[in-house]
C-alpha atoms as a PDB file:
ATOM      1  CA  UNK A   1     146.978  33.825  60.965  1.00  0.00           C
ATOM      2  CA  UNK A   2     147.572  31.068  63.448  1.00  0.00           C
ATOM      3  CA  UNK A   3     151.606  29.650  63.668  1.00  0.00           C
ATOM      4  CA  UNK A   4     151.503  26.023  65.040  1.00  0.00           C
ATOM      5  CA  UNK A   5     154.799  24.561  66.703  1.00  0.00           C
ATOM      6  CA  UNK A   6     156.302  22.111  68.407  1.00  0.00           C
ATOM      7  CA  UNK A   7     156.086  22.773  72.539  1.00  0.00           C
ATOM      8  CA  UNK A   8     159.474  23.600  73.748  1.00  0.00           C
ATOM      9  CA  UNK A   9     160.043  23.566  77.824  1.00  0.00           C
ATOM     10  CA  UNK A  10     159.485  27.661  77.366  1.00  0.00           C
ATOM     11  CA  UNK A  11     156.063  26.987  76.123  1.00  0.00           C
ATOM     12  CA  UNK A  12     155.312  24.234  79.012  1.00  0.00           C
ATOM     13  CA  UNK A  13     154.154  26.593  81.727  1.00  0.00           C
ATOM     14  CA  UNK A  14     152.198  28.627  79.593  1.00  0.00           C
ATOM     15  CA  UNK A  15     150.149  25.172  78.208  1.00  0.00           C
ATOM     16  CA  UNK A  16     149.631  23.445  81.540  1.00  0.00           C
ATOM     17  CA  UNK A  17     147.976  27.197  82.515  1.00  0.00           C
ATOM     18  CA  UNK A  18     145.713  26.528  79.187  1.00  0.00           C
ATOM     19  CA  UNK A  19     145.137  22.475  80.521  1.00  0.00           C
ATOM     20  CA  UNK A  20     144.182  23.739  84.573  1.00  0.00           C
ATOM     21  CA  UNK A  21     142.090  26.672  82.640  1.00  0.00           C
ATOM     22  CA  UNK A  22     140.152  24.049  79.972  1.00  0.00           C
ATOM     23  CA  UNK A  23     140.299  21.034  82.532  1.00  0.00           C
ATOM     24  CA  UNK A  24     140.588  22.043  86.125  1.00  0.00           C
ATOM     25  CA  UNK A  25     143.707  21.829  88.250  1.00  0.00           C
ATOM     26  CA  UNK A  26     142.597  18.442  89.449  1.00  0.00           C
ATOM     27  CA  UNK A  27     142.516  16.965  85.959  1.00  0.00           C
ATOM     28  CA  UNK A  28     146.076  15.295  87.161  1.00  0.00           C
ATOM     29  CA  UNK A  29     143.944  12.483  89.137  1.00  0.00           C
ATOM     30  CA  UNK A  30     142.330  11.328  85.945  1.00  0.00           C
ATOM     31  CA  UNK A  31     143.512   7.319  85.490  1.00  0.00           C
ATOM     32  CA  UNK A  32     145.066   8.862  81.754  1.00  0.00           C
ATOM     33  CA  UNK A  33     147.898  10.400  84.196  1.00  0.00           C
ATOM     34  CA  UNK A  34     148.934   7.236  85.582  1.00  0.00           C
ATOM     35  CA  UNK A  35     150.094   6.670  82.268  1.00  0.00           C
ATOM     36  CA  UNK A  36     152.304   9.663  81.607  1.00  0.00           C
ATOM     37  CA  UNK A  37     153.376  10.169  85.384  1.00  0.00           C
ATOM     38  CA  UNK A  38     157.024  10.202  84.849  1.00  0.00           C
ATOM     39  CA  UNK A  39     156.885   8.996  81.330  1.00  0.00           C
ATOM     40  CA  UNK A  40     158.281  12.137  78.513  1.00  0.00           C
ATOM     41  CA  UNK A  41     155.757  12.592  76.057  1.00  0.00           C
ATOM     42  CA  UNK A  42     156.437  12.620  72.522  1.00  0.00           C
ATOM     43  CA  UNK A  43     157.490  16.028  72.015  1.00  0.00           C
ATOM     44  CA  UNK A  44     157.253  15.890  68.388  1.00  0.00           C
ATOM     45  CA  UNK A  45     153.661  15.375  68.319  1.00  0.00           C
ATOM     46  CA  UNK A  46     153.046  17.975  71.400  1.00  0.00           C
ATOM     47  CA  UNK A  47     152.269  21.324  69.403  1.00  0.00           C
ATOM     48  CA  UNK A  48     151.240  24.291  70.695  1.00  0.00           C
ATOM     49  CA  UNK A  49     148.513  26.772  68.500  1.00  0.00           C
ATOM     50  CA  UNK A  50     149.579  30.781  68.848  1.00  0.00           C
ATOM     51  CA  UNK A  51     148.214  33.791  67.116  1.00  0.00           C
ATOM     52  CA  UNK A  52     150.285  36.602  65.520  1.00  0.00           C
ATOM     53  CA  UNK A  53     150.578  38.579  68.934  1.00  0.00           C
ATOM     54  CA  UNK A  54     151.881  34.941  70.314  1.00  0.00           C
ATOM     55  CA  UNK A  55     149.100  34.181  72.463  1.00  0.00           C
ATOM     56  CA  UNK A  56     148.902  30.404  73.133  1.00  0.00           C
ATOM     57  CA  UNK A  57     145.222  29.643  72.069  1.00  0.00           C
ATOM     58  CA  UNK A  58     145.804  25.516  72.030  1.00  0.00           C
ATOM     59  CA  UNK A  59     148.282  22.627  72.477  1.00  0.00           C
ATOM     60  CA  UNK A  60     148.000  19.209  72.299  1.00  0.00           C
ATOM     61  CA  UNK A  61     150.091  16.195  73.769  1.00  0.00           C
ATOM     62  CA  UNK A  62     150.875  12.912  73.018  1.00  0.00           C
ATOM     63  CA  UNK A  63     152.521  10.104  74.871  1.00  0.00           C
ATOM     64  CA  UNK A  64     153.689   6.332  74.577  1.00  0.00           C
ATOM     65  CA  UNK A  65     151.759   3.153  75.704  1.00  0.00           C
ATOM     66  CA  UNK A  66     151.519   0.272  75.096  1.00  0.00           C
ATOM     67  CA  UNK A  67     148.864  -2.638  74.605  1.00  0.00           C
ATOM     68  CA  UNK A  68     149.294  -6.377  74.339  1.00  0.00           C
ATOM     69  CA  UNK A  69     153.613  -5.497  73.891  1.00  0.00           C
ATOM     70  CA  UNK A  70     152.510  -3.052  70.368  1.00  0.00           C
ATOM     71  CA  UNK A  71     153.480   0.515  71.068  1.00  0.00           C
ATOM     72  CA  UNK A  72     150.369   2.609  70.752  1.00  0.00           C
ATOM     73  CA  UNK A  73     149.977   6.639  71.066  1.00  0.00           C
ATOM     74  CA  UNK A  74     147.741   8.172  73.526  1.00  0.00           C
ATOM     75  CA  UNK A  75     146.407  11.353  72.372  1.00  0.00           C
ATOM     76  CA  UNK A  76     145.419  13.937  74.934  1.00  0.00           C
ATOM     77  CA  UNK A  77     145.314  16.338  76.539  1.00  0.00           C
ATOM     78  CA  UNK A  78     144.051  18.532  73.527  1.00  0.00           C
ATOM     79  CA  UNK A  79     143.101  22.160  74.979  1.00  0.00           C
ATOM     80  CA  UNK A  80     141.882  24.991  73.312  1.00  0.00           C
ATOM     81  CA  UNK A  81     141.283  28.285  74.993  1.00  0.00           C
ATOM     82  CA  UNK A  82     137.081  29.314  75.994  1.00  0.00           C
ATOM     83  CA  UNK A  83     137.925  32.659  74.033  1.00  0.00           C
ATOM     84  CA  UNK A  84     138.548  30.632  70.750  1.00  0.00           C
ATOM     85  CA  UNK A  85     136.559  27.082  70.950  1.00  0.00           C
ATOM     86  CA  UNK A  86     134.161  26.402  67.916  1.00  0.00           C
ATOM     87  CA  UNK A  87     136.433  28.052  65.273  1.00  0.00           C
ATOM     88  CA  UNK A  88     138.390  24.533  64.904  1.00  0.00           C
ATOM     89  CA  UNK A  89     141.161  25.062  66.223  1.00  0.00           C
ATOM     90  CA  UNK A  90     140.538  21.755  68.114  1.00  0.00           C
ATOM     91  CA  UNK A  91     140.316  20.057  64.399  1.00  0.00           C
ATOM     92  CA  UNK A  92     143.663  22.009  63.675  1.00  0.00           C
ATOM     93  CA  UNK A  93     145.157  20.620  66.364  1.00  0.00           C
ATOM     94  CA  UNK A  94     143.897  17.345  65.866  1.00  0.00           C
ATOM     95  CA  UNK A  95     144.472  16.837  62.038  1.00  0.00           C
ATOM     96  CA  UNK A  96     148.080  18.196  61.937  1.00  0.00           C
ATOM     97  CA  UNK A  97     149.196  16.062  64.754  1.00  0.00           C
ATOM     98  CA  UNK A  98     147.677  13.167  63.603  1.00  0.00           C
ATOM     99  CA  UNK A  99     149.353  13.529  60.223  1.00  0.00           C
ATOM    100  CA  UNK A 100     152.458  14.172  61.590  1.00  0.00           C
ATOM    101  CA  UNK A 101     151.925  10.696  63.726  1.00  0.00           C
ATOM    102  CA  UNK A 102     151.795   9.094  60.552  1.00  0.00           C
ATOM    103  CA  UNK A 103     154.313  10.892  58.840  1.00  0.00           C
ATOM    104  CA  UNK A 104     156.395   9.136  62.178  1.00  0.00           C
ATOM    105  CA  UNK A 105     155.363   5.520  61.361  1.00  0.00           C
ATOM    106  CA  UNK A 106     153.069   5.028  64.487  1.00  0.00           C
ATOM    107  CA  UNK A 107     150.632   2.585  63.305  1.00  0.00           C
ATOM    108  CA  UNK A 108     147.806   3.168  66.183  1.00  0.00           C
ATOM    109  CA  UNK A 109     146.175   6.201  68.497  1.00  0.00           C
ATOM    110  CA  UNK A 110     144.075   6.118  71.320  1.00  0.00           C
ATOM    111  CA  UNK A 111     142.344   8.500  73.574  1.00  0.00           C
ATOM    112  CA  UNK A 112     139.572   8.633  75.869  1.00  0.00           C
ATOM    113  CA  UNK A 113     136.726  10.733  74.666  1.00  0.00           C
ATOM    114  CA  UNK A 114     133.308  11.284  73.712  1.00  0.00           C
ATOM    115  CA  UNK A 115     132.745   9.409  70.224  1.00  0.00           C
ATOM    116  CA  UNK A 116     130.750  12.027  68.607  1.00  0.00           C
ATOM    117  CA  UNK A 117     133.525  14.514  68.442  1.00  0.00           C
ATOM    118  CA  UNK A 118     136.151  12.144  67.764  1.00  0.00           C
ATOM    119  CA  UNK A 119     134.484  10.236  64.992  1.00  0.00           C
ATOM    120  CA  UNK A 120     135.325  12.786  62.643  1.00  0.00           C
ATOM    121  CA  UNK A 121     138.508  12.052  62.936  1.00  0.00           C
ATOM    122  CA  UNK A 122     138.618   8.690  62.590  1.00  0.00           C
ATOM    123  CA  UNK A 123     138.338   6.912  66.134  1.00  0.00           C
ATOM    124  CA  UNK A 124     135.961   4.251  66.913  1.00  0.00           C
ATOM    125  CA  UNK A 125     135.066   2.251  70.303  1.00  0.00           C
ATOM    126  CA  UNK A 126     137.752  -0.301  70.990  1.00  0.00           C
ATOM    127  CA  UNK A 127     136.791  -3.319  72.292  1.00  0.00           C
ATOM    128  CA  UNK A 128     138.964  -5.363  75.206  1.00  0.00           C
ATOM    129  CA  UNK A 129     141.337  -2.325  75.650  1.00  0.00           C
ATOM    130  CA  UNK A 130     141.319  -1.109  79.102  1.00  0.00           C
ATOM    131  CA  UNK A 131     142.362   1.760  80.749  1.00  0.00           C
ATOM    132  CA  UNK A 132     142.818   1.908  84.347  1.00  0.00           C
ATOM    133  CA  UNK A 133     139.836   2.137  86.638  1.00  0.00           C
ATOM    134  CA  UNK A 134     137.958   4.507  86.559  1.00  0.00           C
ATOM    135  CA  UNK A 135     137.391   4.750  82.942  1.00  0.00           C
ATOM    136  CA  UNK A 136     133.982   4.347  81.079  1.00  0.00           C
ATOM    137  CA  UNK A 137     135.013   1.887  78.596  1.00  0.00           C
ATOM    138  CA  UNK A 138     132.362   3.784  75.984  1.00  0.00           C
ATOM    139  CA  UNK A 139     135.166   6.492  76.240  1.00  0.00           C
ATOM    140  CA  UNK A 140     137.898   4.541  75.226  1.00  0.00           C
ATOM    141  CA  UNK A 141     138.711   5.017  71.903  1.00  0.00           C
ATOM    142  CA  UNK A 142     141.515   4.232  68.818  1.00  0.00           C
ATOM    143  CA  UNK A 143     141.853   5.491  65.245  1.00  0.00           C
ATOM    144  CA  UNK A 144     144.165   2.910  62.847  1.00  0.00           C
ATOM    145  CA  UNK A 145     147.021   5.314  61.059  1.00  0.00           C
ATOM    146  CA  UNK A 146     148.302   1.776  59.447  1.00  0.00           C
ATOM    147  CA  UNK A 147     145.050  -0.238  57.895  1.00  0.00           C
ATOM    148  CA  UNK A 148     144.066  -2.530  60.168  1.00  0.00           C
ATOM    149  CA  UNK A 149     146.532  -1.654  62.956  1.00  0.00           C
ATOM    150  CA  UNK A 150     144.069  -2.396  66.110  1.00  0.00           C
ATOM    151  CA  UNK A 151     143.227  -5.565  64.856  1.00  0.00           C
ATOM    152  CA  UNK A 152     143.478  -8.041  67.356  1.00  0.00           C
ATOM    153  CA  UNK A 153     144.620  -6.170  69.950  1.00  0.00           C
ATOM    154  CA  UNK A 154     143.251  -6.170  73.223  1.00  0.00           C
ATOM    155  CA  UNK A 155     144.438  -5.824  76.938  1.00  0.00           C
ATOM    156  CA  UNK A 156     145.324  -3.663  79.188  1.00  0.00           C
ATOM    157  CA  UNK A 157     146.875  -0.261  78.370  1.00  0.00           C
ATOM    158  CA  UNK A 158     150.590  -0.056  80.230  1.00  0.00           C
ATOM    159  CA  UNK A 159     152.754   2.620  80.894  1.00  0.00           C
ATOM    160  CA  UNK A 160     155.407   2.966  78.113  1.00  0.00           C
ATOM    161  CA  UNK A 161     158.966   2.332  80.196  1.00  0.00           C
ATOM    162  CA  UNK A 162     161.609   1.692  77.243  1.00  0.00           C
ATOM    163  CA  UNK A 163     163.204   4.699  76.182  1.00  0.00           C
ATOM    164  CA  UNK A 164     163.693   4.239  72.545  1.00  0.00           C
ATOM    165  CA  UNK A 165     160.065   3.884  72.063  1.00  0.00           C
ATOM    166  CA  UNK A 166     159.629   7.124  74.056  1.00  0.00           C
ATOM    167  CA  UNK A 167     162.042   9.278  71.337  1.00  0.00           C
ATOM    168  CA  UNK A 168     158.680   7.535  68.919  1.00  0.00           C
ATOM    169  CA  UNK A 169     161.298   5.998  65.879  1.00  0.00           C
ATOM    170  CA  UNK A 170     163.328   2.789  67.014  1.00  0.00           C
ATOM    171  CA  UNK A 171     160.422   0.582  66.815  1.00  0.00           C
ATOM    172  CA  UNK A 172     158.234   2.216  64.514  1.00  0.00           C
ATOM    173  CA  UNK A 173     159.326   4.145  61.951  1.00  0.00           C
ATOM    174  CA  UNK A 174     160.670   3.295  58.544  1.00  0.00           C
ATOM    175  CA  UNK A 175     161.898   6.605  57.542  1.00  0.00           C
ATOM    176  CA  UNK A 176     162.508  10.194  58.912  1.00  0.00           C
ATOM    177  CA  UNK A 177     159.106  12.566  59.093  1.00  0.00           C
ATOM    178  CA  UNK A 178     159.273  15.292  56.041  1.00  0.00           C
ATOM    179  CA  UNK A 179     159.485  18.215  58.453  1.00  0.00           C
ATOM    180  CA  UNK A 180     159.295  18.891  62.864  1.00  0.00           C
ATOM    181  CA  UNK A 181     159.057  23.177  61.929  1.00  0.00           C
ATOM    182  CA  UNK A 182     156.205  24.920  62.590  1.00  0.00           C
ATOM    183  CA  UNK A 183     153.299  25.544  60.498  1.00  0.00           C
ATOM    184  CA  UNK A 184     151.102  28.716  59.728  1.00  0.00           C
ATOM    185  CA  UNK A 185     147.680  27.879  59.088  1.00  0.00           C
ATOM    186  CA  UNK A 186     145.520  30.774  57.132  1.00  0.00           C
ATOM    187  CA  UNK A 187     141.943  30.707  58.581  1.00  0.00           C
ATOM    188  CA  UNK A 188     140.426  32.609  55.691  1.00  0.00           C
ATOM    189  CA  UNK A 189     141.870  30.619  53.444  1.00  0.00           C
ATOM    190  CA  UNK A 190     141.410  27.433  55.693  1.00  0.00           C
ATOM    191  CA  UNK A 191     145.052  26.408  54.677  1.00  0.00           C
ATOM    192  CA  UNK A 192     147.976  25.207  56.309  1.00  0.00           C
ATOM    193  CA  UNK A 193     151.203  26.798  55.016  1.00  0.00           C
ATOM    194  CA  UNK A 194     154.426  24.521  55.738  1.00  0.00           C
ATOM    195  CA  UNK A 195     157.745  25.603  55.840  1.00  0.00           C
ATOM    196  CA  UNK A 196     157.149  28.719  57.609  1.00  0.00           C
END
């Protein structure tokens, strides 16, 4: 059984271990951390993935951006420890956060990423949306949680300065998310249990 969580600040020094571990320490001079550099992330979408002994397996983070003035998600980092890649819990990961993005009223997601893994969930190329250099625009890419919520937008992608936007409700959401608790998920029974 796998319990997935919201990251509290206990659980930060233990997941940026897991990021330097998956990533390399020097992943912090990727053009992605321009965006977050002194921008909170959206701690309700950050979860962290333990096992029943409580060892941190995965986490993934989200924070605000914005392109062409529309507030926009960027996934990532999404880290899952070498011992325990290519048993999903990537997909996990990905899937519950992105349902609880919804569940939030954001509209749109983007990452940077290679489009055969992230097709699966969704994400396509976007086209005129640019990260800062260096990014291979083929990388850049943006999954629509309301239909049709990329349309039309292009630009650049900007760091995310107004704090309201930051909490992820005043500009977004219509009403309150069902539930922030964790989750168990069951990978026999490839379930997610809620309320646990």
């Amino acid at each position: 059984m796998y319990h997935l969580s919201p990251e509290t600040s206990q659980d930060t020094p233990e997941v940026e271990a897991l990021m330097d571990l998956c990533f390399a320490p020097g992943r912090s001079a990727l053009s992605s951390y321009r965006l977050r550099e002194g921008v909170p992330p959206v701690l309700a979408l950050c979860l962290v993935l333990r096992d029943d002994a409580g060892v941190l397996l995965g986490a993934i983070r989200y924070w605000p951006v914005r392109v062409a003035g529309k507030p926009v998600l960027l996934l990532g980092p999404v880290a899952v420890h070498p011992t325990t890649q290519g048993e999903g819990l990537g997909a996990l990961l990905m899937r519950e956060s992105l349902a609880r993005a919804d569940e939030l009223g954001w509209a749109r997601v983007m990452l940077v990423g290679d489009l055969p893994y992230y097709q699966r969930f969704g994400f396509a190329k976007l086209e005129g949306v640019v990260m800062p250099p260096p990014t291979n625009p083929d990388r850049v890419l943006g999954l629509d949680l309301d239909d049709g919520a990329w349309a039309g937008i292009q630009g650049d992608v900007e760091r995310e300065t107004r704090r309201d936007v930051v909490a992820g409700l005043a500009e977004i959401r219509r009403d309150p998310p069902r539930s922030q608790a964790g989750v168990d998920y069951d990978p026999q029974a490839r379930a997610i249990i809620r309320g646990k």
